[in-house]
Protein backbone atom coordinates (compact mmCIF):
# COMPACT_ATOMS: atom_id res chain seq x y z
CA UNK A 1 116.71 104.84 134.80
CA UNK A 2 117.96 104.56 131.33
CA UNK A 3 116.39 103.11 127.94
CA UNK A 4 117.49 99.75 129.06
CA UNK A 5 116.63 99.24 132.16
CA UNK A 6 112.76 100.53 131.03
CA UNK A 7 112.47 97.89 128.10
CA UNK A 8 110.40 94.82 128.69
CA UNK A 9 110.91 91.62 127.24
CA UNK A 10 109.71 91.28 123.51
CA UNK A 11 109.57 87.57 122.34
CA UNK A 12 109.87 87.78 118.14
CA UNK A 13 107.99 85.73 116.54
CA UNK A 14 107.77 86.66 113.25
CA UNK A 15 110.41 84.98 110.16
CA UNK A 16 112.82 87.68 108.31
CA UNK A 17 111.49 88.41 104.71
CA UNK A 18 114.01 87.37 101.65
CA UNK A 19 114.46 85.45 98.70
CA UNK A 20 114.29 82.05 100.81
CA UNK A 21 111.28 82.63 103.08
CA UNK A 22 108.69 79.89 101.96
CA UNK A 23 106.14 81.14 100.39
CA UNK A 24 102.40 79.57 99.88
CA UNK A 25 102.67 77.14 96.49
CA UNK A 26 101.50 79.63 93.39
CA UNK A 27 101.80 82.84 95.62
CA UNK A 28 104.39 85.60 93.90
CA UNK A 29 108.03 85.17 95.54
CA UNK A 30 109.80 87.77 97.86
CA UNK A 31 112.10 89.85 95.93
CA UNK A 32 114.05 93.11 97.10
CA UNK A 33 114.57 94.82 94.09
CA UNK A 34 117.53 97.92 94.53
CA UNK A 35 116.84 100.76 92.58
CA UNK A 36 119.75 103.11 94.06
CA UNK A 37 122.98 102.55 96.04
CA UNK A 38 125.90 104.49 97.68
CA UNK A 39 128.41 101.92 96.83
CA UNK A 40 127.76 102.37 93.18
CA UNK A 41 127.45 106.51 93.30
CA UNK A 42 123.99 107.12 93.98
CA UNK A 43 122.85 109.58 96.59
CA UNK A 44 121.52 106.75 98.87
CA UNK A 45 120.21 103.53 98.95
CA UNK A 46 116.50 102.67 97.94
CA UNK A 47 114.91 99.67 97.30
CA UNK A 48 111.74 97.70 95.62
CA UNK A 49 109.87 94.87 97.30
CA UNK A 50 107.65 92.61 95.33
CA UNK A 51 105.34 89.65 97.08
CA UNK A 52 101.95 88.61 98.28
CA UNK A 53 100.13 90.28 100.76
CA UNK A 54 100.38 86.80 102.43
CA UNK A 55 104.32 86.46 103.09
CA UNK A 56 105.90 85.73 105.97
CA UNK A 57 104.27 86.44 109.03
CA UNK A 58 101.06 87.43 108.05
CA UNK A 59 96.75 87.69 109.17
CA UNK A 60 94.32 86.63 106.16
CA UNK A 61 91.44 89.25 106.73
CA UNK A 62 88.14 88.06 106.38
CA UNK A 63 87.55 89.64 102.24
CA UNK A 64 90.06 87.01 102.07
CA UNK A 65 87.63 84.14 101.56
CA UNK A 66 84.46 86.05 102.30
CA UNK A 67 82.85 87.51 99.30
CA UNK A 68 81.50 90.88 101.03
CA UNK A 69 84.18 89.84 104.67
CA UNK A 70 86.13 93.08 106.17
CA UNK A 71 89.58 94.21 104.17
CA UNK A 72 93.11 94.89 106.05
CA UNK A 73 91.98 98.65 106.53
CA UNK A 74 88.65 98.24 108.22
CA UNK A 75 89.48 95.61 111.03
CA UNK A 76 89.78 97.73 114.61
CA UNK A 77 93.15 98.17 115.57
CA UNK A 78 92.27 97.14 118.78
CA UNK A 79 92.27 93.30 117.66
CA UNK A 80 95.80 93.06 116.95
CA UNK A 81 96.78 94.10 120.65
CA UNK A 82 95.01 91.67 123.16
CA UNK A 83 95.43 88.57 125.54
CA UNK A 84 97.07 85.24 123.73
CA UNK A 85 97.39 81.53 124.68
CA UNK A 86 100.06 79.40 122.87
CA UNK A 87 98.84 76.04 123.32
CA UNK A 88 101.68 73.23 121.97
CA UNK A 89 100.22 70.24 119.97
CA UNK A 90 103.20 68.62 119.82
CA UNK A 91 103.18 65.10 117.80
CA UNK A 92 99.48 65.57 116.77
CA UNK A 93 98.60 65.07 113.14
CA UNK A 94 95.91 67.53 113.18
CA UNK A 95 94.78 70.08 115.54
CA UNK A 96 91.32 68.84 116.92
CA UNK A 97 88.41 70.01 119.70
CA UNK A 98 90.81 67.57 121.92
CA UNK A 99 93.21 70.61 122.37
CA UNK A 100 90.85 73.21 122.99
CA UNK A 101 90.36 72.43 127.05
CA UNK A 102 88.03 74.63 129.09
CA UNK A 103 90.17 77.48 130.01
CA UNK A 104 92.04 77.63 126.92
CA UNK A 105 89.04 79.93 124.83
CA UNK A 106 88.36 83.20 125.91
CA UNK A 107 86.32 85.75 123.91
CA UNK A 108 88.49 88.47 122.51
CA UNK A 109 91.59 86.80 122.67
CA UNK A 110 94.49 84.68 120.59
CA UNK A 111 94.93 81.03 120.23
CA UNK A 112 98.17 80.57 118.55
CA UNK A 113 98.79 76.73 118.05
CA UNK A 114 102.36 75.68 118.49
CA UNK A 115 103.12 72.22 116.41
CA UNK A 116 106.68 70.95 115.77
CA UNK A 117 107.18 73.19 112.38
CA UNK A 118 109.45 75.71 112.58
CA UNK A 119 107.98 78.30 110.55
CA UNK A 120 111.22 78.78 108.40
CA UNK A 121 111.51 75.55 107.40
CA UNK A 122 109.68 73.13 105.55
CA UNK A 123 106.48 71.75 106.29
CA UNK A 124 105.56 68.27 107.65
CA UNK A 125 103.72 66.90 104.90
CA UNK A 126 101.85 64.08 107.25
CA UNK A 127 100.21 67.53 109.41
CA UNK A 128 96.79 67.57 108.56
CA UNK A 129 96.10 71.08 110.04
CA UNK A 130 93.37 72.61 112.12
CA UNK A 131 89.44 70.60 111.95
CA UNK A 132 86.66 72.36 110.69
CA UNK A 133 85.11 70.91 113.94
CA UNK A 134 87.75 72.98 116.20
CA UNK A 135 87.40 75.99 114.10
CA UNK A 136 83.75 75.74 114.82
CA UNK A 137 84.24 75.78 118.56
CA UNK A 138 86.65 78.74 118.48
CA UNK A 139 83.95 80.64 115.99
CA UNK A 140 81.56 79.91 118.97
CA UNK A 141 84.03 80.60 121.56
CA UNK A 142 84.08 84.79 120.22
CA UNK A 143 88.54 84.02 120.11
CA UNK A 144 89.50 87.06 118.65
CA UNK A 145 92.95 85.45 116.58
CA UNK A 146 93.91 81.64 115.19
CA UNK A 147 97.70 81.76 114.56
CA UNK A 148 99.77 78.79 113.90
CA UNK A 149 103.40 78.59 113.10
CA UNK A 150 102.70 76.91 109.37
CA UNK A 151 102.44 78.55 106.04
CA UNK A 152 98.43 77.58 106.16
CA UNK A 153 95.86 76.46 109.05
CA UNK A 154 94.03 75.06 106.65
CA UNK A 155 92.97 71.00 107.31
CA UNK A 156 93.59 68.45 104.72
CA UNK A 157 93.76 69.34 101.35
CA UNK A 158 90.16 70.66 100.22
CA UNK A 159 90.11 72.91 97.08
CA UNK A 160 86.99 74.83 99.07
CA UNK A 161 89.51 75.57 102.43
CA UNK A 162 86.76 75.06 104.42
CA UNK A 163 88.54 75.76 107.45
CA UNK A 164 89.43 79.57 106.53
CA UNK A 165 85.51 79.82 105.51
CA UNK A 166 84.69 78.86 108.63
CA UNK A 167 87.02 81.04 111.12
CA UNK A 168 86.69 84.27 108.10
CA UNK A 169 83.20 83.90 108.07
CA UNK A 170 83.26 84.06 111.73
CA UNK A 171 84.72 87.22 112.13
CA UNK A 172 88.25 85.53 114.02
CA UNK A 173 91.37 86.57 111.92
CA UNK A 174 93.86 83.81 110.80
CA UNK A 175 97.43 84.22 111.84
CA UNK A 176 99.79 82.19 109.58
CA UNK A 177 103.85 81.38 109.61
CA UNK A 178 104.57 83.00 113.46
CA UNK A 179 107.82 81.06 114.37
CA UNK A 180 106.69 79.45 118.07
CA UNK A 181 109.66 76.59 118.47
CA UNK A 182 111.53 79.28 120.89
CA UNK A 183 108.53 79.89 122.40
CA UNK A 184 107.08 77.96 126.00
CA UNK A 185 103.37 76.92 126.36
CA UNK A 186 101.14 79.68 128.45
CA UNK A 187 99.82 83.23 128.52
CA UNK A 188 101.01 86.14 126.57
CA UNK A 189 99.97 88.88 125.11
CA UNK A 190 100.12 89.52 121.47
CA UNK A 191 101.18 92.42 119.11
CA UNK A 192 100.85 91.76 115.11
CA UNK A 193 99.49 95.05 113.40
CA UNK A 194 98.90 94.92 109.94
CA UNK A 195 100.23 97.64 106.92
CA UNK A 196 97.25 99.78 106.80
CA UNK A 197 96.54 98.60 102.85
CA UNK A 198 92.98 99.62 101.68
CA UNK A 199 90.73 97.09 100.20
CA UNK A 200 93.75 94.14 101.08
CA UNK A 201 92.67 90.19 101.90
CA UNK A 202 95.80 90.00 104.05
CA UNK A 203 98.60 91.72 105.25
CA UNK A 204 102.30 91.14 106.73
CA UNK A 205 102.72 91.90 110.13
CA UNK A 206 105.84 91.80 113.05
CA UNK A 207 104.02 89.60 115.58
CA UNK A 208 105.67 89.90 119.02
CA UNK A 209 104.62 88.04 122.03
CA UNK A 210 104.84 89.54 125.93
CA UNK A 211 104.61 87.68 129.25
CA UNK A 212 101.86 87.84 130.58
């Protein structure tokens, strides 16, 4: 049996990284910065990145919004490898306790919220976001993950993000910008490891999905 035939299907869900990937309003922009190249004589090619620890595809760690929360380097390993749902909200204008059915919540695992963004494009302006009410009942619920395929999961616009308080303060990590519009309603399971960064808020991550 070759390489091929041994593979399993890997569903991408992460958006590439580059000059146009959105970027949270006030956050520093993606730039690849070369500092060598073949084509102009150099022994080899070697580049420069510069951008938040919240582009693209990325968790928010608790120390994100938790004075004293965990950093990047101390969350287990073992979270960003476990059982995920991907429940579709489809025309909703905010994610709600309505969408969070019994069956859908189970300790340990991912909740990634599918609306009709695609993550690299821009955002529905009339999407109010995830409730402080449903981000109570997946605090309560143990979930492990909240993902959603927009820049923020933050609710309406609240200068104390509220929402993020509640799900970091929790101990559930926030999953932002995973690109879902390819991806069915159902049971997966989830891989999105962070860069082992000491003392970061957040890191990128390639978040794949596998049927369950």
């Amino acid at each position: 049996m070759n390489r091929l035939q041994q593979s399993v299907r890997v569903i991408d869900i992460s958006i590439p990284l580059d000059e146009h990937t959105p970027v949270y309003p006030g956050d520093v922009p993606i730039r690849l910065h070369p500092q060598s190249s073949i084509r102009d004589g150099d022994v080899c090619n070697l580049s420069s990145v510069t951008m938040s620890v919240h582009s693209g595809t990325h968790i928010d760690a608790p120390y994100h919004f938790v004075r004293d929360g965990a950093t990047v380097d101390s969350l287990l390993l073992e979270r960003f490898w476990c059982p995920a749902r991907v429940v579709a909200v489809n025309d909703a204008q905010s994610i709600d306790t309505r969408h969070l059915q019994p069956g859908v919540l189970e300790p340990g695992s991912a909740i990634l919220f599918k609306t009709l963004t695609d993550a690299n494009e821009p955002e529905n302006e009339e999407f109010s976001g995830l409730t402080v009410a449903a981000a109570e009942r997946l605090c309560d619920a143990r979930v492990n993950i909240v993902g959603i395929d927009r820049g923020s999961i933050e609710g309406e616009e609240d200068p104390t993000y509220p929402v993020h308080r509640t799900l970091l303060g929790g101990d559930v990590v926030v999953l932002e910008r995973v690109r879902l519009i390819h991806v069915e309603e159902g049971d997966y399971r989830l891989a999105c490891f962070p860069l082992l960064i000491r003392g970061a808020d957040g890191s990128p991550v390639r978040a794949v999905l596998f049927p369950a």
